[in-house]
C-alpha atoms as a PDB file:
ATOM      1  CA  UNK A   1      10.599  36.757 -29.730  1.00  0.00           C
ATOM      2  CA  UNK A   2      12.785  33.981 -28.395  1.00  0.00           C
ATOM      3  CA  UNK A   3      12.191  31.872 -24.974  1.00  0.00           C
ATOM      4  CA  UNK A   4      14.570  31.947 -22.600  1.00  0.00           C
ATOM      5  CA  UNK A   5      14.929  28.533 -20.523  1.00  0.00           C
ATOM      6  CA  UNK A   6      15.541  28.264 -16.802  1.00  0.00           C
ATOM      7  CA  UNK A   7      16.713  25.398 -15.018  1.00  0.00           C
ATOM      8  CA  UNK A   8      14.674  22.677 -14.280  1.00  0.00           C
ATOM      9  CA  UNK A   9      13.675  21.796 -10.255  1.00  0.00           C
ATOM     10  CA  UNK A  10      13.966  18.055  -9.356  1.00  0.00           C
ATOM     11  CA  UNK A  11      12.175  17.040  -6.768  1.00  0.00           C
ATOM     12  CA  UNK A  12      12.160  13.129  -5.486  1.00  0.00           C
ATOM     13  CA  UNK A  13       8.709  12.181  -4.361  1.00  0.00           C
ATOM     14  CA  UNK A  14       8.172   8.769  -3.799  1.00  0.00           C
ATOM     15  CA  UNK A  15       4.499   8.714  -2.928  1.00  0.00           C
ATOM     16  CA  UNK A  16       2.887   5.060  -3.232  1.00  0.00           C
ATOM     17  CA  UNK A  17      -0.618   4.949  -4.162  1.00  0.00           C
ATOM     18  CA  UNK A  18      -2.871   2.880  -2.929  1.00  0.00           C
ATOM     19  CA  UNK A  19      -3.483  -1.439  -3.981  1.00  0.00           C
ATOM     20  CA  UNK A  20      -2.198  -0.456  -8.027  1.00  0.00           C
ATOM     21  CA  UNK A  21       1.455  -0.078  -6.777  1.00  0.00           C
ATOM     22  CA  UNK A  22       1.823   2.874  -8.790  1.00  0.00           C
ATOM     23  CA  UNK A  23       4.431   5.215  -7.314  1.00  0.00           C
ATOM     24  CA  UNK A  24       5.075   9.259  -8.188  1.00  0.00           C
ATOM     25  CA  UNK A  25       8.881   8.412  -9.267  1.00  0.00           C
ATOM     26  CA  UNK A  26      10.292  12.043 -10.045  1.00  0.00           C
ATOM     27  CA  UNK A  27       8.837  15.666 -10.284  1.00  0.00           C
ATOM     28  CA  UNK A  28      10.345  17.685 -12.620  1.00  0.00           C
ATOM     29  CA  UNK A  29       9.441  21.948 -13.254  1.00  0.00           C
ATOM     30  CA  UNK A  30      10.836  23.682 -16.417  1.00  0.00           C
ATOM     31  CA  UNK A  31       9.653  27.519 -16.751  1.00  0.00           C
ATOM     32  CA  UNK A  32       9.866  29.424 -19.565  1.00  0.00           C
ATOM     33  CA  UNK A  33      10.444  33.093 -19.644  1.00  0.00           C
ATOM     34  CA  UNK A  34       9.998  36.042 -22.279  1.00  0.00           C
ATOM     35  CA  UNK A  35      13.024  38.203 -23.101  1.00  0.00           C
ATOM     36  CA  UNK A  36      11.272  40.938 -20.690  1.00  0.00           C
ATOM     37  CA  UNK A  37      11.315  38.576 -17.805  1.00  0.00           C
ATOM     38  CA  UNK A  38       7.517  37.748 -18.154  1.00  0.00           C
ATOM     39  CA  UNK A  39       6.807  34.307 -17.475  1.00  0.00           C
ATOM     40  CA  UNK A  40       5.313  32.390 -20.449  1.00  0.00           C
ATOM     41  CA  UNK A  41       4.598  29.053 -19.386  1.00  0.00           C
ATOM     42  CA  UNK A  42       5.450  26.335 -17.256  1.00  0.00           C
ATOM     43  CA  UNK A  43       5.986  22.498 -17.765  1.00  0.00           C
ATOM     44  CA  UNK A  44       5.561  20.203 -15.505  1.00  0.00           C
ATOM     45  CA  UNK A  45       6.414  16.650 -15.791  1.00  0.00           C
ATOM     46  CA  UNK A  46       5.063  13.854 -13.302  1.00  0.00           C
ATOM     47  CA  UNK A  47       7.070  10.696 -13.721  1.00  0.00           C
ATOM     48  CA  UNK A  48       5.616   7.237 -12.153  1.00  0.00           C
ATOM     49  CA  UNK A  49       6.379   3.957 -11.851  1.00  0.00           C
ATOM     50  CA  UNK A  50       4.232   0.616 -11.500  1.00  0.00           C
ATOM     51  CA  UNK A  51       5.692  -1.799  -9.159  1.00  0.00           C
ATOM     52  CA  UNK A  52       5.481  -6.211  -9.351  1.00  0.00           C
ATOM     53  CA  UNK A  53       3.405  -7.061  -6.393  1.00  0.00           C
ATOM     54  CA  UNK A  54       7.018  -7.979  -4.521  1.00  0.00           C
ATOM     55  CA  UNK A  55       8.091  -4.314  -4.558  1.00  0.00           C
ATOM     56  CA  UNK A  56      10.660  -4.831  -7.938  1.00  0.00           C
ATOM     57  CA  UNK A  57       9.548  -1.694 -10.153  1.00  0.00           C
ATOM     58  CA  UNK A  58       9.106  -2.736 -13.098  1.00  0.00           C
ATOM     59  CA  UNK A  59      11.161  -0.776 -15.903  1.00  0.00           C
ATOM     60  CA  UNK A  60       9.144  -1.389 -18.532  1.00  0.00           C
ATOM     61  CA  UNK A  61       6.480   0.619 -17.139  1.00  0.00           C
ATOM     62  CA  UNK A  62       7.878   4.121 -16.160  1.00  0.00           C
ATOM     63  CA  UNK A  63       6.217   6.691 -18.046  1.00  0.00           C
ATOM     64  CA  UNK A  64       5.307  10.358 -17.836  1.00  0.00           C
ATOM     65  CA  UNK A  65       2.700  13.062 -18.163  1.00  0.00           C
ATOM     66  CA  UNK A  66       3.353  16.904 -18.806  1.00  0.00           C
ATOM     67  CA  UNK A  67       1.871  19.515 -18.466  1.00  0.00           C
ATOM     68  CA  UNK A  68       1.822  22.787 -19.702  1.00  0.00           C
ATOM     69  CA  UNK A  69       0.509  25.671 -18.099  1.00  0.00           C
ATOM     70  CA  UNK A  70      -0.069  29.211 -19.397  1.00  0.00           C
ATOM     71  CA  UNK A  71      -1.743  31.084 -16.989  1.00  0.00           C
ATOM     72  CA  UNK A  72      -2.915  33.630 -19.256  1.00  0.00           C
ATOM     73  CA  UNK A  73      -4.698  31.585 -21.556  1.00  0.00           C
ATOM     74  CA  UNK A  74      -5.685  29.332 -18.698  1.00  0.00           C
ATOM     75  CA  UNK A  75      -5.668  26.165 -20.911  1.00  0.00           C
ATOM     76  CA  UNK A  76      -3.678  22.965 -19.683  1.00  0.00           C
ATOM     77  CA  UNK A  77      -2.479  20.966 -22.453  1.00  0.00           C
ATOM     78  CA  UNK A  78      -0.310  17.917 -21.816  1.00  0.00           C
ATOM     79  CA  UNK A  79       1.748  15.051 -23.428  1.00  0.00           C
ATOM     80  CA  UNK A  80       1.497  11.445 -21.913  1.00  0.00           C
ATOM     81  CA  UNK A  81       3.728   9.365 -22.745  1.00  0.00           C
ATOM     82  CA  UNK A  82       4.117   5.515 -22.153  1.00  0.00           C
ATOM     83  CA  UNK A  83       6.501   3.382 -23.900  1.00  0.00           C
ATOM     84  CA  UNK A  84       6.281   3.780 -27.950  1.00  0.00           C
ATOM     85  CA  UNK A  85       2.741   5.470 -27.221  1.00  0.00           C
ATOM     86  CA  UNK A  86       2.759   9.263 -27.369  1.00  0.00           C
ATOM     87  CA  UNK A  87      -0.893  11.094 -26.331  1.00  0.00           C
ATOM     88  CA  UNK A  88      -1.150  14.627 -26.714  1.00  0.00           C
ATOM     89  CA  UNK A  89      -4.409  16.491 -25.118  1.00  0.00           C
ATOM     90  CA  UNK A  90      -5.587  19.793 -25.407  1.00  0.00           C
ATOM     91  CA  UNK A  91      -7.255  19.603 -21.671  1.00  0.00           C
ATOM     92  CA  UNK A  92      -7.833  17.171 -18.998  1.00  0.00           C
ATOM     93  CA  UNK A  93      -9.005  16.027 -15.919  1.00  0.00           C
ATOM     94  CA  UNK A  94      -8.800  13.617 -13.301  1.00  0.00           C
ATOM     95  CA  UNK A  95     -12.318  11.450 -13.012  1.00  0.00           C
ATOM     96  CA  UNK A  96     -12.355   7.703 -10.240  1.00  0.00           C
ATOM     97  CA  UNK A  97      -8.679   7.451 -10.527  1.00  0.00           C
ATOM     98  CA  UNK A  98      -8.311   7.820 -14.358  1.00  0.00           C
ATOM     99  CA  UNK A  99      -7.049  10.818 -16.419  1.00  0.00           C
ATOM    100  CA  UNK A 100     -10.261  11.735 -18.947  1.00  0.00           C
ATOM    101  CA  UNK A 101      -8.231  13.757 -22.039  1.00  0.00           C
ATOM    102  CA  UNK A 102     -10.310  15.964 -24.669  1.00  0.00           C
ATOM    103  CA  UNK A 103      -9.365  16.637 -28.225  1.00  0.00           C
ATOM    104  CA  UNK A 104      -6.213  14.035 -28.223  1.00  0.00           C
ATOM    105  CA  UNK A 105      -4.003  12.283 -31.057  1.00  0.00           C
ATOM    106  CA  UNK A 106      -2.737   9.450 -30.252  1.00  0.00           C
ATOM    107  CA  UNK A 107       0.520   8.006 -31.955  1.00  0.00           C
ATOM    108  CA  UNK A 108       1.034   4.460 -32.215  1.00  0.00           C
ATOM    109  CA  UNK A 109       3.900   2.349 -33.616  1.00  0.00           C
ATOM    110  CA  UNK A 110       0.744   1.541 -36.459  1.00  0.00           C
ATOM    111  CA  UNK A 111      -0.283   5.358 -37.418  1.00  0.00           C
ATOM    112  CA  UNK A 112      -2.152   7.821 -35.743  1.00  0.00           C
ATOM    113  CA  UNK A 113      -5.935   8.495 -34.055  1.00  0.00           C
ATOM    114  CA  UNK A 114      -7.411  11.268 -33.469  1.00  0.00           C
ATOM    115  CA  UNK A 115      -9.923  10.921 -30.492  1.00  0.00           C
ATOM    116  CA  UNK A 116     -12.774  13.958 -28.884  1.00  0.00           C
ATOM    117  CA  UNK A 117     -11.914  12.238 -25.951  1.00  0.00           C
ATOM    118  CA  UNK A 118      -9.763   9.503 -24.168  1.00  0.00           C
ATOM    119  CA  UNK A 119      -9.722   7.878 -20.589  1.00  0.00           C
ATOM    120  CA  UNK A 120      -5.892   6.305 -19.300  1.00  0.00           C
ATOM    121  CA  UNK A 121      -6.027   3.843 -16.739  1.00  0.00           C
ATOM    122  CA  UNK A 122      -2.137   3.294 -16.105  1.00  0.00           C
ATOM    123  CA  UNK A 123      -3.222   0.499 -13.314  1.00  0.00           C
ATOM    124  CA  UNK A 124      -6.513  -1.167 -14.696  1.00  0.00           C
ATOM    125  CA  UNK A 125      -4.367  -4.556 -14.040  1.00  0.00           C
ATOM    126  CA  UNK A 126      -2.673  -6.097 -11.087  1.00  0.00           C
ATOM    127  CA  UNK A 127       1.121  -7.127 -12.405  1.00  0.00           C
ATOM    128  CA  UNK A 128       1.303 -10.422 -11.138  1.00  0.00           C
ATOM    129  CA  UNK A 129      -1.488 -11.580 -13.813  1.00  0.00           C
ATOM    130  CA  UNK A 130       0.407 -13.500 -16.346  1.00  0.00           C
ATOM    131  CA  UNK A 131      -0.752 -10.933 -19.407  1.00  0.00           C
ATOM    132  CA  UNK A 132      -0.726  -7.926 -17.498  1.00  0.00           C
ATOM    133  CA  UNK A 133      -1.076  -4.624 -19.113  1.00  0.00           C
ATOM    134  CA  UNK A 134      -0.572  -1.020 -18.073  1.00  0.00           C
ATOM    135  CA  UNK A 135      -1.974   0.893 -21.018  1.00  0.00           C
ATOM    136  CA  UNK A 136      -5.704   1.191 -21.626  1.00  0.00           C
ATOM    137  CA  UNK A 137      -7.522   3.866 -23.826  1.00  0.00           C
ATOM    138  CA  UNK A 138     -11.088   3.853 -24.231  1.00  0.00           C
ATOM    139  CA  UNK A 139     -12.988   6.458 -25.951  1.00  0.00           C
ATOM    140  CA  UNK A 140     -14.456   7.802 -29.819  1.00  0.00           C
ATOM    141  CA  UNK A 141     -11.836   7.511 -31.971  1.00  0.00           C
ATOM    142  CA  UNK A 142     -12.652   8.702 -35.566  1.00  0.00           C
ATOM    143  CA  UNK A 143     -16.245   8.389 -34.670  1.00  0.00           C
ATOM    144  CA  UNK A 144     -16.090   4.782 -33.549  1.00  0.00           C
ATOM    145  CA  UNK A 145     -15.958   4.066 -30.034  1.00  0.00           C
ATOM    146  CA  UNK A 146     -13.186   1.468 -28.949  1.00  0.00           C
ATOM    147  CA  UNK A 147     -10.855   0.226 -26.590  1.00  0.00           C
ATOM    148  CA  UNK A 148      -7.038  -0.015 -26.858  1.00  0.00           C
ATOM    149  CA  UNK A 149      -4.809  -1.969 -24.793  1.00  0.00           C
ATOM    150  CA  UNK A 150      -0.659  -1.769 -24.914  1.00  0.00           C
ATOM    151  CA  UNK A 151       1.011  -5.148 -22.936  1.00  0.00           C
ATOM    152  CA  UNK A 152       3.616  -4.212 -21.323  1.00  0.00           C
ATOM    153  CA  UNK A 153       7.296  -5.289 -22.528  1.00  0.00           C
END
């Protein structure tokens, strides 16, 4: 029948990571319970942050990726979100320091893809380079490999 929601858990975890400057921002846990008490999934959102190269985050670049878990089923599916780009995967994986997502569909401010697979690279550029860019999707989109880049604001 109908979910009932718990409160979510913030946790603060600044964790920098390595030369990118990307930094884990803010942790957030939402489970979701059946009317018996069962638990029926939990969501869990990662928030991050890419720094300038003088320590100044830059706003522009916070974005998120959730997760939902159902234990049962055993499937992750997620939701990445980065500016006006929305990504939603049926599984992925972690793979050299980029997220690898299968079955996606990507939504753009210019329509939609639908991809087998996608690779995110939220640090494939330094900042301080004059057209920097955080977003970068590479991967068979409608049958036709290609590469997709989103500048940053």
């Amino acid at each position: 029948m109908g979910a009932l929601l718990t409160g979510a858990l913030l946790l603060w975890m600044p964790v920098a990571q390595a030369a990118g400057m990307l930094t884990r921002y803010t942790d957030y846990r939402e489970r979701v319970f059946d009317r018996q008490g069962q638990l029926q999934y939990q969501l869990t959102t990662h928030e991050y942050l890419q720094r300038m190269p003088s320590g100044r985050p830059s706003l522009s670049s916070l974005f998120a990726l959730r997760e939902m878990q159902r234990a049962s089923l055993q499937l992750k599916q997620g939701t990445l979100m980065v500016n006006d780009v929305i990504v939603r995967f049926e599984h992925g994986h972690y793979q050299d320091g980029m997220l690898v997502m299968g079955n996606t569909e990507v939504t753009l401010p210019e329509g939609r893809m639908l991809a087998a697979s996608l690779r995110f690279d939220p640090v494939q550029q330094v900042l301080d380079a004059p057209r920097a860019r955080l977003l970068s999707f590479s991967g068979e989109v409608l049958g036709q490999y290609r590469n997709y880049h989103r500048p940053l604001r």
